[in-house]
N, C-alpha and C. Protein backbone atom coordinates (compact mmCIF):
# COMPACT_ATOMS: atom_id res chain seq x y z
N UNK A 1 11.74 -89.97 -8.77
CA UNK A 1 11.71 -90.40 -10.15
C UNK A 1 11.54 -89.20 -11.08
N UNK A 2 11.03 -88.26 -11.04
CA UNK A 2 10.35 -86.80 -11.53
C UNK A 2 11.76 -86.32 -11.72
N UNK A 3 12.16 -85.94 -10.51
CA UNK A 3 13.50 -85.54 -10.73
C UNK A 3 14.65 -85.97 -11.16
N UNK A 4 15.11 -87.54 -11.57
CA UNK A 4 15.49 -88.32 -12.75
C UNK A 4 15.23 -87.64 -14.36
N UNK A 5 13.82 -87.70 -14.33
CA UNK A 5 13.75 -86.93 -15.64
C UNK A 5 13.69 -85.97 -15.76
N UNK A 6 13.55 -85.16 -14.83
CA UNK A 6 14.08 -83.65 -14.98
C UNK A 6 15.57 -83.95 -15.39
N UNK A 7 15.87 -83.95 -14.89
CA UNK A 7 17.40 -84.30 -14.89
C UNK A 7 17.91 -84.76 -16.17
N UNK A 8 17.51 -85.52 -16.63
CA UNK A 8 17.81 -86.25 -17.89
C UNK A 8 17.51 -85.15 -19.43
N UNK A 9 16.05 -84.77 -19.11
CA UNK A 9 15.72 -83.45 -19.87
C UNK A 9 16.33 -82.46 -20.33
N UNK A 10 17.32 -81.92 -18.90
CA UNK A 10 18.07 -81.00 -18.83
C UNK A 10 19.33 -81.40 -19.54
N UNK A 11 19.48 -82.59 -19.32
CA UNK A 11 21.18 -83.09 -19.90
C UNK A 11 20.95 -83.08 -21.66
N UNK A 12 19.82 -83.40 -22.34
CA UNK A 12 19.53 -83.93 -23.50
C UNK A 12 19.44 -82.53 -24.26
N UNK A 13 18.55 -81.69 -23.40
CA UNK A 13 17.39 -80.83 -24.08
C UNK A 13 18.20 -79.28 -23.67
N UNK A 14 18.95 -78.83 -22.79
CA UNK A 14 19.20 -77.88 -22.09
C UNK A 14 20.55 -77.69 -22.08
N UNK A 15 21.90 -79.24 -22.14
CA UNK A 15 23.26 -79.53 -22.22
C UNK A 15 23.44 -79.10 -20.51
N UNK A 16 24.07 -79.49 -19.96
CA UNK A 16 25.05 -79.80 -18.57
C UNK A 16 25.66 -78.60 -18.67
N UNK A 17 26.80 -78.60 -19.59
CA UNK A 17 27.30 -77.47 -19.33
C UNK A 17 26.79 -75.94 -19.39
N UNK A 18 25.89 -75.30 -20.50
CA UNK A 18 24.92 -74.87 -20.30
C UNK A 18 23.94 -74.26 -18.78
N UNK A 19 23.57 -75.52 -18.29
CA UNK A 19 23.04 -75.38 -16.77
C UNK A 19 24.11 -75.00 -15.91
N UNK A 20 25.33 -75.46 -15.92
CA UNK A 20 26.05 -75.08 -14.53
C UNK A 20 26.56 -73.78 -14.92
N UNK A 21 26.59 -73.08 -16.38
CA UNK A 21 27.22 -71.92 -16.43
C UNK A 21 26.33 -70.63 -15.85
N UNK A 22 24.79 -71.20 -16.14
CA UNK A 22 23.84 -70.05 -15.65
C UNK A 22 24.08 -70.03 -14.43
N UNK A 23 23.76 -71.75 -13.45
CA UNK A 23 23.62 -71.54 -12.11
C UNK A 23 25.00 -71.55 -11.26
N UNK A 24 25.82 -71.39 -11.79
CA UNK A 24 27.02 -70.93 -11.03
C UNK A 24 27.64 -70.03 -11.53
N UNK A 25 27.03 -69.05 -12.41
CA UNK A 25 27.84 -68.17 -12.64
C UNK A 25 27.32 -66.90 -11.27
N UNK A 26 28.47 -66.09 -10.94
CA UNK A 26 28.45 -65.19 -9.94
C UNK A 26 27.43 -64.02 -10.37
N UNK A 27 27.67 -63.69 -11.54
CA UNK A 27 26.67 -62.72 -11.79
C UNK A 27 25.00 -62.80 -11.98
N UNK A 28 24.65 -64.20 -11.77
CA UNK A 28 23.12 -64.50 -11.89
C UNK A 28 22.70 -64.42 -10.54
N UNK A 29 21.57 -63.63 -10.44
CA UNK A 29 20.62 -63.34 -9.15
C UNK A 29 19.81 -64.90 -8.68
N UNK A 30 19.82 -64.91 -7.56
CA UNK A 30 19.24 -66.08 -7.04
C UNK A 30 17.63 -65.99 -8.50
N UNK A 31 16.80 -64.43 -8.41
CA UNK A 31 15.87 -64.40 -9.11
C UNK A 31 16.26 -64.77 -10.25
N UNK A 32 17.32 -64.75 -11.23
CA UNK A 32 17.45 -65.03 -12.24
C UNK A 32 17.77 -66.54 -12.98
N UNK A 33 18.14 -66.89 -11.73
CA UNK A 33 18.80 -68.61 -11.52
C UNK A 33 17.29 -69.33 -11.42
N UNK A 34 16.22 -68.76 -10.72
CA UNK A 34 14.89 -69.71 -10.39
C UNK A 34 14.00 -69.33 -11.49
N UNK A 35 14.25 -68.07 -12.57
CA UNK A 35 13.35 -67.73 -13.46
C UNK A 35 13.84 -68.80 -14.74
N UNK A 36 15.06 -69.14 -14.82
CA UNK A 36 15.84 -69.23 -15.71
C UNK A 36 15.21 -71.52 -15.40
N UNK A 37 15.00 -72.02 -14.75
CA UNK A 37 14.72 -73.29 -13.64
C UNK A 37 13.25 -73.47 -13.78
N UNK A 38 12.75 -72.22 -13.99
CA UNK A 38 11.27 -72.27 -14.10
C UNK A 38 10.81 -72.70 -15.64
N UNK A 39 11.44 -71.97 -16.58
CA UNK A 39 11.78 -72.18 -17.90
C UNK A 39 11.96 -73.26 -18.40
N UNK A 40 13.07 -73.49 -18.13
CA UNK A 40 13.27 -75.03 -18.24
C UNK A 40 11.83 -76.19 -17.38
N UNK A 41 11.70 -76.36 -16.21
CA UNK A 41 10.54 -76.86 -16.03
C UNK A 41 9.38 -76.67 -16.80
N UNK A 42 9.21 -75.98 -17.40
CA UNK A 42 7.42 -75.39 -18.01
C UNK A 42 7.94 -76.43 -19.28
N UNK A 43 8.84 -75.90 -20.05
CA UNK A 43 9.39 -77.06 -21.34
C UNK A 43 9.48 -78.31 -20.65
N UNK A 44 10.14 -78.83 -19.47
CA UNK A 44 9.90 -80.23 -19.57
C UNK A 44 8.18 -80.65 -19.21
N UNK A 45 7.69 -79.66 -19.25
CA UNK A 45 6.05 -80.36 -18.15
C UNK A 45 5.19 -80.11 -19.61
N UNK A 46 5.90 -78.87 -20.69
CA UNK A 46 4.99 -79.27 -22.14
C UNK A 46 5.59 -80.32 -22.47
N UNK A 47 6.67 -80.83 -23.02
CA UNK A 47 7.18 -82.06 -23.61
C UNK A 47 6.63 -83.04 -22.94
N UNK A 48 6.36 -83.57 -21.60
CA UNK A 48 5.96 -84.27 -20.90
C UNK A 48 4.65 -84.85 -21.36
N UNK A 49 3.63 -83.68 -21.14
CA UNK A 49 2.46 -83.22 -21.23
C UNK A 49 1.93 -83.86 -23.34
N UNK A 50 2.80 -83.18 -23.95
CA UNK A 50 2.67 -83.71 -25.38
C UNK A 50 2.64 -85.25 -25.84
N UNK A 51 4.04 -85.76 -24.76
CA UNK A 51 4.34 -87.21 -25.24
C UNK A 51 3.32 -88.20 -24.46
N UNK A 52 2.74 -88.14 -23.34
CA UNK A 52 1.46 -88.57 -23.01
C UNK A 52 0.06 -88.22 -23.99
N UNK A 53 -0.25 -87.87 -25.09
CA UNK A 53 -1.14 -87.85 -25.71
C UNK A 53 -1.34 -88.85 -26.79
């Protein structure tokens, strides 16, 4: 379910196309693809985190 709204987050908040250009582009380092994933997670876990208050 978590990952539903991750998911959804990403489509709304981040755009689809957007995501597949970082993580499939050839020139992004696996490190740069999970820093870039991490980012995005920390924003969905504040937004998360905010709308529960």
């Amino acid at each position: 379910m978590e990952k539903r709204f991750f998911d959804n987050f990403i489509n709304s908040k981040i755009q689809k196309k957007w995501f597949k250009e970082i993580v499939l582009q050839k020139n992004n380092s696996q490190d740069q693809i999970i820093e870039k994933i991490d980012q995005w997670w920390k924003m969905y876990n504040d937004l998360k985190s905010n709308n529960e208050r």
